[in-house]
Protein backbone atom coordinates (compact mmCIF):
# COMPACT_ATOMS: atom_id res chain seq x y z
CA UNK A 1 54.49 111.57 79.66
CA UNK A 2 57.43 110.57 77.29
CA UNK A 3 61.28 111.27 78.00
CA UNK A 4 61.18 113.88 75.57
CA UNK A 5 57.88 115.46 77.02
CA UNK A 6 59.85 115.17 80.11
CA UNK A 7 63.46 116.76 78.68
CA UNK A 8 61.06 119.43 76.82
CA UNK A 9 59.87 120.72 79.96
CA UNK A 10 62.67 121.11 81.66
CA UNK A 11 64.76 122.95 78.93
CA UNK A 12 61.86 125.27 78.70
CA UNK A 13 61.39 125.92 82.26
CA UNK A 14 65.24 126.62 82.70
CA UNK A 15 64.70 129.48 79.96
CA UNK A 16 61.64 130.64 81.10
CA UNK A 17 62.93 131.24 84.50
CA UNK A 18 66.71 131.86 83.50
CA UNK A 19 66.30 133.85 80.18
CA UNK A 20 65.82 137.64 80.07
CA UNK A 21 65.47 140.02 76.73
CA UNK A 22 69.30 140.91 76.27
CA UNK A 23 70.94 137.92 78.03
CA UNK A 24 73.39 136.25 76.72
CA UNK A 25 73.04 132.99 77.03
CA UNK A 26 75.31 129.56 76.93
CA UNK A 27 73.50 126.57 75.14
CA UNK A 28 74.19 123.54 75.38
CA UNK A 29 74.56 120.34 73.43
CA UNK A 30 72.19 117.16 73.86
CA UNK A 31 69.10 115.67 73.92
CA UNK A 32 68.23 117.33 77.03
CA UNK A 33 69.22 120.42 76.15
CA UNK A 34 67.97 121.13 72.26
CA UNK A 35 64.50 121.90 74.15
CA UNK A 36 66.31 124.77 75.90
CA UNK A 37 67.59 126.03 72.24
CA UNK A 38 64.22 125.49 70.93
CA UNK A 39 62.52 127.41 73.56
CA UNK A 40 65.28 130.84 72.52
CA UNK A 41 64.49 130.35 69.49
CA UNK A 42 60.88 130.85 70.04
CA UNK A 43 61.67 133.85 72.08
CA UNK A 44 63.82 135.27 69.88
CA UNK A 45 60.96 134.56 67.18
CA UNK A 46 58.64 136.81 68.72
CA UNK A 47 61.45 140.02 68.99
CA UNK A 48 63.05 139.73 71.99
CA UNK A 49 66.88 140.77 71.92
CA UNK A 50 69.02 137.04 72.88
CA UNK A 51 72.38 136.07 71.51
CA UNK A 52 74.25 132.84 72.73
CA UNK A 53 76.90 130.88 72.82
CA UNK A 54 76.75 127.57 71.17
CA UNK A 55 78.74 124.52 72.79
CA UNK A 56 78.73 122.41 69.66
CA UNK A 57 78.53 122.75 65.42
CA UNK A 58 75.22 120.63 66.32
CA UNK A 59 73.76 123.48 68.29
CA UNK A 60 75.51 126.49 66.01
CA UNK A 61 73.32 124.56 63.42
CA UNK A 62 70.42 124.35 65.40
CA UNK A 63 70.59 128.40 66.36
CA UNK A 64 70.95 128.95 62.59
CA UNK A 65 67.86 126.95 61.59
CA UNK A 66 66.00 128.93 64.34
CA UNK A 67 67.67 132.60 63.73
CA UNK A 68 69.02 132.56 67.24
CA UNK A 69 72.11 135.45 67.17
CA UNK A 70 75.89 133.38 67.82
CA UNK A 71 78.46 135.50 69.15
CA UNK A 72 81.66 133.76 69.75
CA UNK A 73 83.19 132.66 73.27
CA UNK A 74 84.54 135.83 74.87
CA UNK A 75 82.51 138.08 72.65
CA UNK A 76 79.67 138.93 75.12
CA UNK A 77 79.66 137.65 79.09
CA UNK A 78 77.59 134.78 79.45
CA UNK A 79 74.62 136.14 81.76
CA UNK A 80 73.55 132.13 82.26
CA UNK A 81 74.25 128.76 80.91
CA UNK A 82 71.74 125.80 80.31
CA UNK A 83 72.69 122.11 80.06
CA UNK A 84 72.05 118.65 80.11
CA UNK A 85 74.10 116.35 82.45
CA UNK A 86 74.32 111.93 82.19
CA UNK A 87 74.72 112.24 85.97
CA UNK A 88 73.96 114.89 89.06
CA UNK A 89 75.32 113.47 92.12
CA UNK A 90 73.97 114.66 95.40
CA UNK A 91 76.70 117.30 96.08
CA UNK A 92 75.52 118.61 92.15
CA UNK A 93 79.04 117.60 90.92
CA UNK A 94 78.34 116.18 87.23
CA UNK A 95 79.52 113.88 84.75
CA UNK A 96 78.59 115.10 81.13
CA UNK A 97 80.45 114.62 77.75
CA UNK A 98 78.14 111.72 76.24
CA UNK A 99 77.76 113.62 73.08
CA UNK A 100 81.14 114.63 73.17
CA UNK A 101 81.31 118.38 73.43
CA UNK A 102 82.94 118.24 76.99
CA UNK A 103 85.67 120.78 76.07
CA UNK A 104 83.27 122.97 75.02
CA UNK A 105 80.19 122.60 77.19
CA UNK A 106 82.94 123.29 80.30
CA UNK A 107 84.47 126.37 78.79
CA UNK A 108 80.85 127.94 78.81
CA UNK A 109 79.81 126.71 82.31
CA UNK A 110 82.95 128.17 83.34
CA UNK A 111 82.58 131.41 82.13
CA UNK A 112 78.84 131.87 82.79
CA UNK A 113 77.35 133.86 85.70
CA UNK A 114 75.27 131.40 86.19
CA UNK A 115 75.14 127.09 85.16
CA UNK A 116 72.22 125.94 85.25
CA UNK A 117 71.81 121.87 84.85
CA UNK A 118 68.39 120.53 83.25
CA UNK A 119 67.97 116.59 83.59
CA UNK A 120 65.15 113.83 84.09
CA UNK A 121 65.02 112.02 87.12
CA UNK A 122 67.22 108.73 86.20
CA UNK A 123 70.08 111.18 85.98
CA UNK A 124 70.15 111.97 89.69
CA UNK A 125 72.34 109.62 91.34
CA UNK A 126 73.96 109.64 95.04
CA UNK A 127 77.38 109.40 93.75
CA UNK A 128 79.09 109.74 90.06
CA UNK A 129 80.82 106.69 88.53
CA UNK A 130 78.05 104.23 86.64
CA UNK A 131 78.56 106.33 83.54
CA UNK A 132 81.98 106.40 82.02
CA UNK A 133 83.58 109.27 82.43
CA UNK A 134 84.91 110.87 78.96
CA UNK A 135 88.33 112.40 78.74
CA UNK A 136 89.37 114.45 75.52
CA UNK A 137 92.69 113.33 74.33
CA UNK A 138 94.63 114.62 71.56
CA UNK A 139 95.03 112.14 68.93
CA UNK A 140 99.25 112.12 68.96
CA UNK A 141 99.26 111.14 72.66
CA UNK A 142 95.92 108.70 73.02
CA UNK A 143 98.38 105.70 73.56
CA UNK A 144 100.48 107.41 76.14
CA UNK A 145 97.64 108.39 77.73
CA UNK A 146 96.12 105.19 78.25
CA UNK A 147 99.47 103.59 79.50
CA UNK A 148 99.53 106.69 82.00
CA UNK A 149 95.99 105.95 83.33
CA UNK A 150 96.08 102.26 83.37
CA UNK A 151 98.80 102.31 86.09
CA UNK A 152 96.90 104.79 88.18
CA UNK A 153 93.78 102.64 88.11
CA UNK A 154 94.10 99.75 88.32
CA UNK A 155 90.59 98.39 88.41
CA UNK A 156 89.62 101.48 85.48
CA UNK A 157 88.38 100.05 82.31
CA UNK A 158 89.68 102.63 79.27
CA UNK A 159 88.13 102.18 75.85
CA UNK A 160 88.36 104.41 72.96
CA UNK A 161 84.95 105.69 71.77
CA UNK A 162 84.45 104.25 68.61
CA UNK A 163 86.47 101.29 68.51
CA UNK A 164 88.15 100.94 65.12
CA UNK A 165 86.75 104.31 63.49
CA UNK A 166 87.91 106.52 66.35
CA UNK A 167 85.32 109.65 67.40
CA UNK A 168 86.42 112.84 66.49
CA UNK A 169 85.21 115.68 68.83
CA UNK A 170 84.18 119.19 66.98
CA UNK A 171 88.20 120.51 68.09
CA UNK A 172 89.64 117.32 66.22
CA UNK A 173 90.23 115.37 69.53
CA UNK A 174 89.99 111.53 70.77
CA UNK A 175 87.35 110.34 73.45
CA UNK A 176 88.47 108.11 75.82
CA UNK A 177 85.62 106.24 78.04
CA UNK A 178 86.84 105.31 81.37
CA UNK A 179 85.33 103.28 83.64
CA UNK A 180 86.58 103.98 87.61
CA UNK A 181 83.61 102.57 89.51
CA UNK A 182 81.87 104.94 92.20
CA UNK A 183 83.88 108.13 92.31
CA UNK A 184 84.45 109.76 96.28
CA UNK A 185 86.25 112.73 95.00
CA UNK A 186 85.34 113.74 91.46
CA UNK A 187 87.18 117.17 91.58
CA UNK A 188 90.94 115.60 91.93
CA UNK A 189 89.93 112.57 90.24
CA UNK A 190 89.57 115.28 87.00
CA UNK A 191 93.22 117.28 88.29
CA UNK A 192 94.66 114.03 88.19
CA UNK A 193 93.35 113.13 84.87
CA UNK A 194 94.20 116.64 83.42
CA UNK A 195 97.76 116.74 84.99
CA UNK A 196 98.58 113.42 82.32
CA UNK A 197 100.48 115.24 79.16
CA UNK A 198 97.69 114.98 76.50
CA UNK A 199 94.21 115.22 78.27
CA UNK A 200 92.41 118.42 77.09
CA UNK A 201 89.58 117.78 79.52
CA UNK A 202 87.17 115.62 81.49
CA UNK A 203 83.69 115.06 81.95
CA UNK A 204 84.05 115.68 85.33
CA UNK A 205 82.16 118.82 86.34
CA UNK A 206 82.92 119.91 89.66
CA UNK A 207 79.93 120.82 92.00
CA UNK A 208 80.46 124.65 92.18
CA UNK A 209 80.07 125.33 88.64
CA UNK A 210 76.22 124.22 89.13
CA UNK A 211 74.54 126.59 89.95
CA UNK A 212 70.51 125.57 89.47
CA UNK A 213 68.76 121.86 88.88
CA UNK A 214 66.19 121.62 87.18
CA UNK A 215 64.41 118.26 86.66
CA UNK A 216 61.55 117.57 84.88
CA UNK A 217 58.81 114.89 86.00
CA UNK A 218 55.38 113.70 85.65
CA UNK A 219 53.76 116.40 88.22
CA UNK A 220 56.02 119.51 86.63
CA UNK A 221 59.31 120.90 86.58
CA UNK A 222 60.72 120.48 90.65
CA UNK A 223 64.03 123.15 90.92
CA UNK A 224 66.44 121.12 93.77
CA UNK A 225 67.45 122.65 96.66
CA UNK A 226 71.28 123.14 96.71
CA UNK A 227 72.85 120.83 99.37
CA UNK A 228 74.60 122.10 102.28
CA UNK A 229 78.12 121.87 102.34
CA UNK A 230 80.11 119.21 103.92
């Protein structure tokens, strides 16, 4: 089986088993995650009653091509959430934001019922830190808040996603990729970040927004079973 046979699966198990006619439903953004969209879509295709919430203007467009209902954040409470994650530690804290619709993608998995986090199995790691983590930065202060970080870490390496021609997230914002090594505590590591004057969010999910794994593999789709706390 191919990655994408792999990140098919998965998204479609996680609305197979997630997704009921008349949910509401968070979508998320990805490569992982465009397999969940696909498999509403299909649903929705054959009558049944699902509206979501889109977590990027690449997954608004996606709904549209596949006549998937938007209703806007706050509109309708989000019965469930489904999205991709570039790392699931062991404790199910995450680090996401690769395609840069952290802001976003946290603002749904916040206000969901329920998060649910579809992945392959190179994104399970022990402990979050070798990806970057990607901070949202308004443009005006994206100097200011490298000088604040570099001081605080030391050892972090900080570049600016896209070099020269700076990427511009969908709410007009500056990605910062930050390096910090293996990360103990990724909760205040992302307070920290968010306390510096500027920072809109992290990538940094903490582990009690997850609220499901699902990852998909040769032999199936395996659910995890949530660790114990402590």
């Amino acid at each position: 089986m191919t990655t994408d046979d792999l990140k098919r699966a998965a998204g479609h198990a996680a609305v197979d088993r997630y997704v009921r006619a008349g949910t509401c439903v968070g979508l998320g953004t990805g490569s992982t995650a465009r397999w969940a969209v696909e498999r509403v879509g299909e649903r929705v295709g054959r009558g049944e009653e699902i509206v979501a919430v889109a977590t990027s203007v690449a997954t608004e467009l996606q709904c549209r091509e596949l006549g998937i209902p938007l209703v806007a954040l706050g509109e309708r409470e989000i019965d469930v959430a489904i999205d991709g994650a570039d790392e699931v530690a062991a404790d199910w804290s995450l680090t996401k934001g690769a395609g840069g619709a952290l802001f976003r993608e946290k603002a749904v998995a916040l206000a969901a019922r329920t998060f649910v986090v579809i992945v392959t199995p190179e994104k399970l790691v022990e402990q979050l830190g070798a990806f970057t983590t990607p901070v949202e930065v308004v443009p005006f202060s994206v100097r200011m808040v490298e000088r604040a970080i570099e001081p605080a870490f030391p050892d972090a390496r900080v570049e600016r996603r896209g070099g020269e021609t700076p990427y511009v997230t969908d709410n007009g914002n500056a990605i910062l990729n930050c390096s910090f090594g293996l990360i103990d505590d990724p909760a205040a590591l992302d307070a920290t970040l968010r306390a510096i004057h500027g920072v809109v969010a992290t990538g940094l999910f903490a582990s009690t927004l997850t609220a499901a794994v699902l990852v998909g593999e040769p032999g199936g789709v395996r659910e995890l079973t949530r660790p114990r706390p402590g």
